[in-house]
C-alpha atoms as a PDB file:
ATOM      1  CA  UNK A   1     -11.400 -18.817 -40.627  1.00  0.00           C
ATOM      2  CA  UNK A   2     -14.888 -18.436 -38.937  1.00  0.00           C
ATOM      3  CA  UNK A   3     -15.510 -17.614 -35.780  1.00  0.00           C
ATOM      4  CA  UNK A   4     -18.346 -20.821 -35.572  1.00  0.00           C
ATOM      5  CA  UNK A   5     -15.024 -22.842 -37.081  1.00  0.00           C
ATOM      6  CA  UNK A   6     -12.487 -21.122 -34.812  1.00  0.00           C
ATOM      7  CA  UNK A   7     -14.664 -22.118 -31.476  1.00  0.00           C
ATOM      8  CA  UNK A   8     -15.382 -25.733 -32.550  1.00  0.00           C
ATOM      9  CA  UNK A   9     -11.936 -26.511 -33.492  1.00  0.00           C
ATOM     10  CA  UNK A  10     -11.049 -24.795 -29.351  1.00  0.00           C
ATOM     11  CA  UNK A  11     -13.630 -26.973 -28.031  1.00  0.00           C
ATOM     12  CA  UNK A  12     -11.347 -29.916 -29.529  1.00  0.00           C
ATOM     13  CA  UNK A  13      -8.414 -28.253 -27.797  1.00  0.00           C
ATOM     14  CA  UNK A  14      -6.483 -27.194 -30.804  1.00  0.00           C
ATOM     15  CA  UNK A  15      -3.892 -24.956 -28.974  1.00  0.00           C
ATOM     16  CA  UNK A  16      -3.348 -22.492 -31.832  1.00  0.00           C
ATOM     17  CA  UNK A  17      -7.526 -21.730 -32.687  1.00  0.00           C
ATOM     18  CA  UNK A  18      -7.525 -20.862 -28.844  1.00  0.00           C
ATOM     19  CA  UNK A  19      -4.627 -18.502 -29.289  1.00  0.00           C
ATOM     20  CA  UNK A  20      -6.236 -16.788 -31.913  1.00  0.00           C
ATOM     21  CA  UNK A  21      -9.516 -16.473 -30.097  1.00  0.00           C
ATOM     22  CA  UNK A  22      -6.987 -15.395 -27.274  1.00  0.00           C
ATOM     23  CA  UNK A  23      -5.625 -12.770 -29.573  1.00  0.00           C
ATOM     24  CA  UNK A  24      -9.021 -11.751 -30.743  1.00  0.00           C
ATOM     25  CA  UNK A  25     -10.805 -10.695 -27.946  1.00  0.00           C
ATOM     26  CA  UNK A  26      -7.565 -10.657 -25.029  1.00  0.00           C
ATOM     27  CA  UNK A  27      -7.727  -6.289 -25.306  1.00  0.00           C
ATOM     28  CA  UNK A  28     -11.245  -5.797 -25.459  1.00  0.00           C
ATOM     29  CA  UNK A  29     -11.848  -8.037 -22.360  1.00  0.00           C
ATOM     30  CA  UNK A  30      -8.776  -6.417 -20.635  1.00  0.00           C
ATOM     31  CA  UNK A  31     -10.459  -2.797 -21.313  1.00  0.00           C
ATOM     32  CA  UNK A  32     -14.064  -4.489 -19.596  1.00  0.00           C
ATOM     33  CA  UNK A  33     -11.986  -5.595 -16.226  1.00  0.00           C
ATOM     34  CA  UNK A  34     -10.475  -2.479 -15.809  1.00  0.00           C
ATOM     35  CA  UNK A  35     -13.245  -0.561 -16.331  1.00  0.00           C
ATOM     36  CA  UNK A  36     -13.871  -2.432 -12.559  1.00  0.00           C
ATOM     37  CA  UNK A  37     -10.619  -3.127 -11.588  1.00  0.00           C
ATOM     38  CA  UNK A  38      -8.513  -0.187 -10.987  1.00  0.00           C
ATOM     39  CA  UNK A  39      -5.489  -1.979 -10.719  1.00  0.00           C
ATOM     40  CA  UNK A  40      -3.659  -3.147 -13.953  1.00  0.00           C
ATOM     41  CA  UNK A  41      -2.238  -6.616 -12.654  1.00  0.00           C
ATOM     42  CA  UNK A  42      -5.706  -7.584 -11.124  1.00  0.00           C
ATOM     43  CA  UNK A  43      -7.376  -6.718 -14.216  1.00  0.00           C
ATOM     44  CA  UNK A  44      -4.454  -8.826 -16.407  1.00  0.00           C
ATOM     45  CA  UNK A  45      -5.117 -11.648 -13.748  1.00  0.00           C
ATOM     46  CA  UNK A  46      -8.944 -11.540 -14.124  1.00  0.00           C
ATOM     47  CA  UNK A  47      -8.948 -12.113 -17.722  1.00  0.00           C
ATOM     48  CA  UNK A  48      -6.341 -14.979 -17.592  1.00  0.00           C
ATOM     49  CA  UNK A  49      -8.709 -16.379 -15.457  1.00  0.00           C
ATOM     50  CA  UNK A  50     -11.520 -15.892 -17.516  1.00  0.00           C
ATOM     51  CA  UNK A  51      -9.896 -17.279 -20.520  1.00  0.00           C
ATOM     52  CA  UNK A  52      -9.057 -20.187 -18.577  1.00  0.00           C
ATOM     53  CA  UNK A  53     -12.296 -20.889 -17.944  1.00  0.00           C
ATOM     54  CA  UNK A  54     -14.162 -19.744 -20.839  1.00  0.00           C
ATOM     55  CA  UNK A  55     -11.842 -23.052 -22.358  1.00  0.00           C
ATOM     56  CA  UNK A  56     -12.485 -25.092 -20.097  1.00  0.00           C
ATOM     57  CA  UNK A  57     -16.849 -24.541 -19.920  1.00  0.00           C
ATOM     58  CA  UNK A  58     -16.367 -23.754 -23.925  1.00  0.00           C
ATOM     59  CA  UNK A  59     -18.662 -27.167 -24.703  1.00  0.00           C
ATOM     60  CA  UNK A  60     -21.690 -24.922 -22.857  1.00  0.00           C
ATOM     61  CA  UNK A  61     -21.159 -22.182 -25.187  1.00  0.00           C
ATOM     62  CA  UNK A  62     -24.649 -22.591 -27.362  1.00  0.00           C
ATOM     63  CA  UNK A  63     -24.162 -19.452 -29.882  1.00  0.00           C
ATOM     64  CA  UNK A  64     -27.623 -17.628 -28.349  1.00  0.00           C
ATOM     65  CA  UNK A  65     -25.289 -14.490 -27.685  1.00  0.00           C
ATOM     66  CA  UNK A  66     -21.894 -13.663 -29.216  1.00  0.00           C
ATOM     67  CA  UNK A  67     -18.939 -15.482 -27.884  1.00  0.00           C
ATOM     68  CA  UNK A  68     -17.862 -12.108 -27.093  1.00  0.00           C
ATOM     69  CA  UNK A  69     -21.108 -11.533 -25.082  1.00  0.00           C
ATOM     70  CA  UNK A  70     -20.721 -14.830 -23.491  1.00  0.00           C
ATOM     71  CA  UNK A  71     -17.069 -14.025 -22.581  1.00  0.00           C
ATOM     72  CA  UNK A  72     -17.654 -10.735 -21.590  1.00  0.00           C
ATOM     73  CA  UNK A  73     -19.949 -11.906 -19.025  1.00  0.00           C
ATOM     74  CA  UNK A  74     -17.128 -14.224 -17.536  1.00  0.00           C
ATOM     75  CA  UNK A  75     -15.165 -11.361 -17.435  1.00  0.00           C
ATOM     76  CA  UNK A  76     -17.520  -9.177 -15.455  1.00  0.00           C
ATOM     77  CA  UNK A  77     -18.282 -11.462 -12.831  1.00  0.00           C
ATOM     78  CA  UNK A  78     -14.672 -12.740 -12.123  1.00  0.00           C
ATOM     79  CA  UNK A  79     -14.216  -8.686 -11.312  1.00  0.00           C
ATOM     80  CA  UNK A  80     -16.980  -9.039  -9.309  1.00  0.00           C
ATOM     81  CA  UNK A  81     -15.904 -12.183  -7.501  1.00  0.00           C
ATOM     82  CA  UNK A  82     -12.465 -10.268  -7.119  1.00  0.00           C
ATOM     83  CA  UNK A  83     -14.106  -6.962  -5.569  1.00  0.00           C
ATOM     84  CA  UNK A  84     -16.076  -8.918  -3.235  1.00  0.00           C
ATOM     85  CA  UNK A  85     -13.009 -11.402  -2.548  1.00  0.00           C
ATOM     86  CA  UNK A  86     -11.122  -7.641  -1.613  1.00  0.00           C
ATOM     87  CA  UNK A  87     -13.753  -6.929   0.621  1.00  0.00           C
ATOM     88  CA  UNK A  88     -15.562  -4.478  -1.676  1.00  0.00           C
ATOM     89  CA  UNK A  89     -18.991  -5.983  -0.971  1.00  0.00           C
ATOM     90  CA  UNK A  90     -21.918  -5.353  -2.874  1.00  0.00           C
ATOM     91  CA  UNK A  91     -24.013  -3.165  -0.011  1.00  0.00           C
ATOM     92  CA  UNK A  92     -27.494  -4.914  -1.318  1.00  0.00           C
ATOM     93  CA  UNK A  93     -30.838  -2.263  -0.684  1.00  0.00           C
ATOM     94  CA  UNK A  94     -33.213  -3.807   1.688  1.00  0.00           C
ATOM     95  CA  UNK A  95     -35.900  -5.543  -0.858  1.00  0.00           C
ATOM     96  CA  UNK A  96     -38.583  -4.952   1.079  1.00  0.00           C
ATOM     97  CA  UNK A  97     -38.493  -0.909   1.420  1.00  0.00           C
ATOM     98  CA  UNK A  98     -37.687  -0.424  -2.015  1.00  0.00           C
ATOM     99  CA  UNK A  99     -39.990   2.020  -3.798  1.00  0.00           C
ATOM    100  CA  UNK A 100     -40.402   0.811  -7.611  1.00  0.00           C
ATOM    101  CA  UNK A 101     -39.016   3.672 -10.149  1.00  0.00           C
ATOM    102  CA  UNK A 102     -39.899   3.861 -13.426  1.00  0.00           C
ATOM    103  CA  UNK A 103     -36.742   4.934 -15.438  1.00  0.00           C
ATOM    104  CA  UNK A 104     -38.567   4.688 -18.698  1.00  0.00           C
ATOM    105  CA  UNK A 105     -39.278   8.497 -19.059  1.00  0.00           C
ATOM    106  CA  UNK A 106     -35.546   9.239 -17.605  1.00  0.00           C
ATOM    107  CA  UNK A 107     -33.621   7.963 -20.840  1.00  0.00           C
ATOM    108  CA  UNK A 108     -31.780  11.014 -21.302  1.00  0.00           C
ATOM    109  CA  UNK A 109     -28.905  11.728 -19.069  1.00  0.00           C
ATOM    110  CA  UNK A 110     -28.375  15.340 -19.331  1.00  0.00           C
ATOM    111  CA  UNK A 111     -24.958  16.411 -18.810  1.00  0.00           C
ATOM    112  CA  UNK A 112     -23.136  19.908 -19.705  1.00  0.00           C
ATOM    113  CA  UNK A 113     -21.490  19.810 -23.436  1.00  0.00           C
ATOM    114  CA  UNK A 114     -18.763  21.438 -22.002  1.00  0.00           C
ATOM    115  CA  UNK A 115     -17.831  17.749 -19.385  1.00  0.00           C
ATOM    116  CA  UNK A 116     -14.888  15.294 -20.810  1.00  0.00           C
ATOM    117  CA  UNK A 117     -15.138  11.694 -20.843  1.00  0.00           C
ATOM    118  CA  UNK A 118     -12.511  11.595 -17.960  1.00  0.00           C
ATOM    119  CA  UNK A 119     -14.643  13.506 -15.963  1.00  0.00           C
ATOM    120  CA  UNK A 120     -17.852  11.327 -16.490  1.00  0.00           C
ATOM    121  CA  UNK A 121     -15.181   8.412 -15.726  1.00  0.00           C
ATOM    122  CA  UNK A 122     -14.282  10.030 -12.813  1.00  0.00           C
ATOM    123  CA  UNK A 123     -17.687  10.463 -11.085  1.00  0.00           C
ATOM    124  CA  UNK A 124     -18.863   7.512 -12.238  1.00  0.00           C
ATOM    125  CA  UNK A 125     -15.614   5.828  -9.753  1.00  0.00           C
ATOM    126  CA  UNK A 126     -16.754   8.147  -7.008  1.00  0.00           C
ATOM    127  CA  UNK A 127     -20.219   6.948  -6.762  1.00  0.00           C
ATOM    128  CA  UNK A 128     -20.924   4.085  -3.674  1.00  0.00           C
ATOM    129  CA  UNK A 129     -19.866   0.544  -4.635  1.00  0.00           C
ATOM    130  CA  UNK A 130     -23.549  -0.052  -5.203  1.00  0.00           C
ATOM    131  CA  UNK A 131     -24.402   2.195  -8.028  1.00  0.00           C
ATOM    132  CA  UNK A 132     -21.448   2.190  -9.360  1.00  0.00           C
ATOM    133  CA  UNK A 133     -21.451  -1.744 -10.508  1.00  0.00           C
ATOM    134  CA  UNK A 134     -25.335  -0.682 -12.298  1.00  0.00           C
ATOM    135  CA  UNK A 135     -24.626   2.300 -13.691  1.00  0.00           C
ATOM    136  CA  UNK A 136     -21.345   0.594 -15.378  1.00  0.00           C
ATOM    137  CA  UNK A 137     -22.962  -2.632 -16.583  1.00  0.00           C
ATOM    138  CA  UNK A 138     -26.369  -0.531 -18.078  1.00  0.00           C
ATOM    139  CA  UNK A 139     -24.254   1.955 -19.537  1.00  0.00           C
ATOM    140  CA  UNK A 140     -20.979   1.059 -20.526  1.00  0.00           C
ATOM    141  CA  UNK A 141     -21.760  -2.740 -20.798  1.00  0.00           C
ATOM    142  CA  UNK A 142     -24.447  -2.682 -22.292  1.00  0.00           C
ATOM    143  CA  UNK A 143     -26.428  -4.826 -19.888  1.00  0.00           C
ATOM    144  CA  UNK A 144     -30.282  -5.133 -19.333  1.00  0.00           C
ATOM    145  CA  UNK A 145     -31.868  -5.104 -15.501  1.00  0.00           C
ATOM    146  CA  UNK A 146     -32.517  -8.729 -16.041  1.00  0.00           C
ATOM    147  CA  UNK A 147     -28.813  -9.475 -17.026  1.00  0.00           C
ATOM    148  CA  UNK A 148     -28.257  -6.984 -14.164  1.00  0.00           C
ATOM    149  CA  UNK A 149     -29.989  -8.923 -11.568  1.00  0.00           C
ATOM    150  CA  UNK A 150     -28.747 -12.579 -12.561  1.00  0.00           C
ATOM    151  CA  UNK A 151     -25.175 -10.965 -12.167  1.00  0.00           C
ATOM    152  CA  UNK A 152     -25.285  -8.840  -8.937  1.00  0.00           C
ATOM    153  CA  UNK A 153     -27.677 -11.352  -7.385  1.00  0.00           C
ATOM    154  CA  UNK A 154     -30.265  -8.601  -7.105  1.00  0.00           C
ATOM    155  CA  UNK A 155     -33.906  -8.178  -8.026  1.00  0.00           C
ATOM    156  CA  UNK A 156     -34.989  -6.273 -11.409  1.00  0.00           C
ATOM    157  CA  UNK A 157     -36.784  -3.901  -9.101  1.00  0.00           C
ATOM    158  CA  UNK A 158     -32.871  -3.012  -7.207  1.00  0.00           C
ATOM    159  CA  UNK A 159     -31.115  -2.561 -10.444  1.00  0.00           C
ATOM    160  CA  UNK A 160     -34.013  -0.140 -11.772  1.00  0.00           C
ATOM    161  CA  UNK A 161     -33.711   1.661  -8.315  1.00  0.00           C
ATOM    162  CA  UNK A 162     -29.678   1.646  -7.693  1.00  0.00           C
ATOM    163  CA  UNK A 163     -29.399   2.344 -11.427  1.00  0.00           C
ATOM    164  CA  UNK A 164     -32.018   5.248 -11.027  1.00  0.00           C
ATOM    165  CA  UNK A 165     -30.252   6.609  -7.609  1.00  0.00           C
ATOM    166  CA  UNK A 166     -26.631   6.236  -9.315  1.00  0.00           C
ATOM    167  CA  UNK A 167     -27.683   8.743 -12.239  1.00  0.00           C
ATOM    168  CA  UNK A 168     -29.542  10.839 -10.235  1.00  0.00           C
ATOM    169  CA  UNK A 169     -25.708  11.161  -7.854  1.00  0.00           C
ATOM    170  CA  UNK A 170     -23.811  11.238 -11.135  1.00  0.00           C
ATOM    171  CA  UNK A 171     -25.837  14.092 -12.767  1.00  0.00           C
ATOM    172  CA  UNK A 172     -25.022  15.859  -9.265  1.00  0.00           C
ATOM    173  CA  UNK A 173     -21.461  14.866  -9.823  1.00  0.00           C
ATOM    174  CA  UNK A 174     -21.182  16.803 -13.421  1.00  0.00           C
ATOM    175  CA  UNK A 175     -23.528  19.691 -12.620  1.00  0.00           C
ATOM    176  CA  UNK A 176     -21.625  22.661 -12.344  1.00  0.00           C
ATOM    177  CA  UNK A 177     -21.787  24.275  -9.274  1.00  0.00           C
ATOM    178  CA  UNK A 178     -21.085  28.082  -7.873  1.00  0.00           C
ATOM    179  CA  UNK A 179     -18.394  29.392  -9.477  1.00  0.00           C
ATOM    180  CA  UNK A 180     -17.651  27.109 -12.498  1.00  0.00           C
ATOM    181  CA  UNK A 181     -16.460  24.229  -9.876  1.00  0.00           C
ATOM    182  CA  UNK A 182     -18.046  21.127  -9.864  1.00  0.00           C
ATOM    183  CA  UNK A 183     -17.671  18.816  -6.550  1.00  0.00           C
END
């Protein structure tokens, strides 16, 4: 069956399409929360919720991104709504003294051959709440500064700039320091 097929027939409620859309995208979109969720039942929670209403707002799905796209979105900002819900708020840069970086020559994130994944995972949690949320949607979501802004309710110029300031911390994070340690 087609996905185009499998999504009209959910939009008409047919219980078993929306368990196999369920079934289709339930672990990748699981994988996405806890990427921002560190805790397993939170991130189980914020995807039923996101399936729940993905169904229910399905008849304003208009197929200009992937239904994955489109869910994965949902996903992202119930973790948000969760983390800020918890008290984990966004810690927004004053507008108004923000210098305007240009990233564009800074595409290459330089980083010894010799760090894991789990360490880049690891530094990537232990950078502030508000560079964290950029780096993670630019580079493990995918997400453009535009996309960025319309989900963290920030300007284009504060995701360029927290996005900028989060690899600059994280390339501090992985540089090896005196004596083979890294801090």
């Amino acid at each position: 069956m087609f996905q185009v097929d499998i999504i009209e027939q959910c939009k008409q409620n047919n219980r078993k399409a929306q368990l196999q859309l369920y079934n289709q995208y339930c672990n990748g979109m699981y994988i996405v929360a806890k990427r921002f969720l560190k805790d397993t039942h939170d991130a189980e929670d914020v995807v039923q919720e996101a399936f729940i209403k993905a169904f229910t707002k399905l008849h304003q799905y208009k197929a200009e991104v992937t239904f994955g796209a489109w869910l994965k979105r949902i996903v992202v900002n119930k973790c948000l709504d969760l983390l800020k819900s918890k008290k984990h708020k966004l810690v927004e840069l004053d507008e108004v003294h923000l210098k305007v970086v240009d990233t564009s020559h800074d595409d290459k994130w330089l980083v010894d051959d010799s760090i894991t994944l789990n360490e880049v995972k690891d530094a990537i949690n232990k950078l502030p709440d508000k560079y964290q949320y950029v780096v993670m949607l630019y580079l493990i979501e995918g997400y453009d500064h535009q996309e960025i802004s319309e989900i963290l309710n920030i300007s284009e110029v504060a995701s360029r700039t927290q996005l900028f300031r989060g690899k600059s911390k994280l390339q501090d994070l992985l540089t090896i320091k005196k004596n083979g340690t890294r801090y």
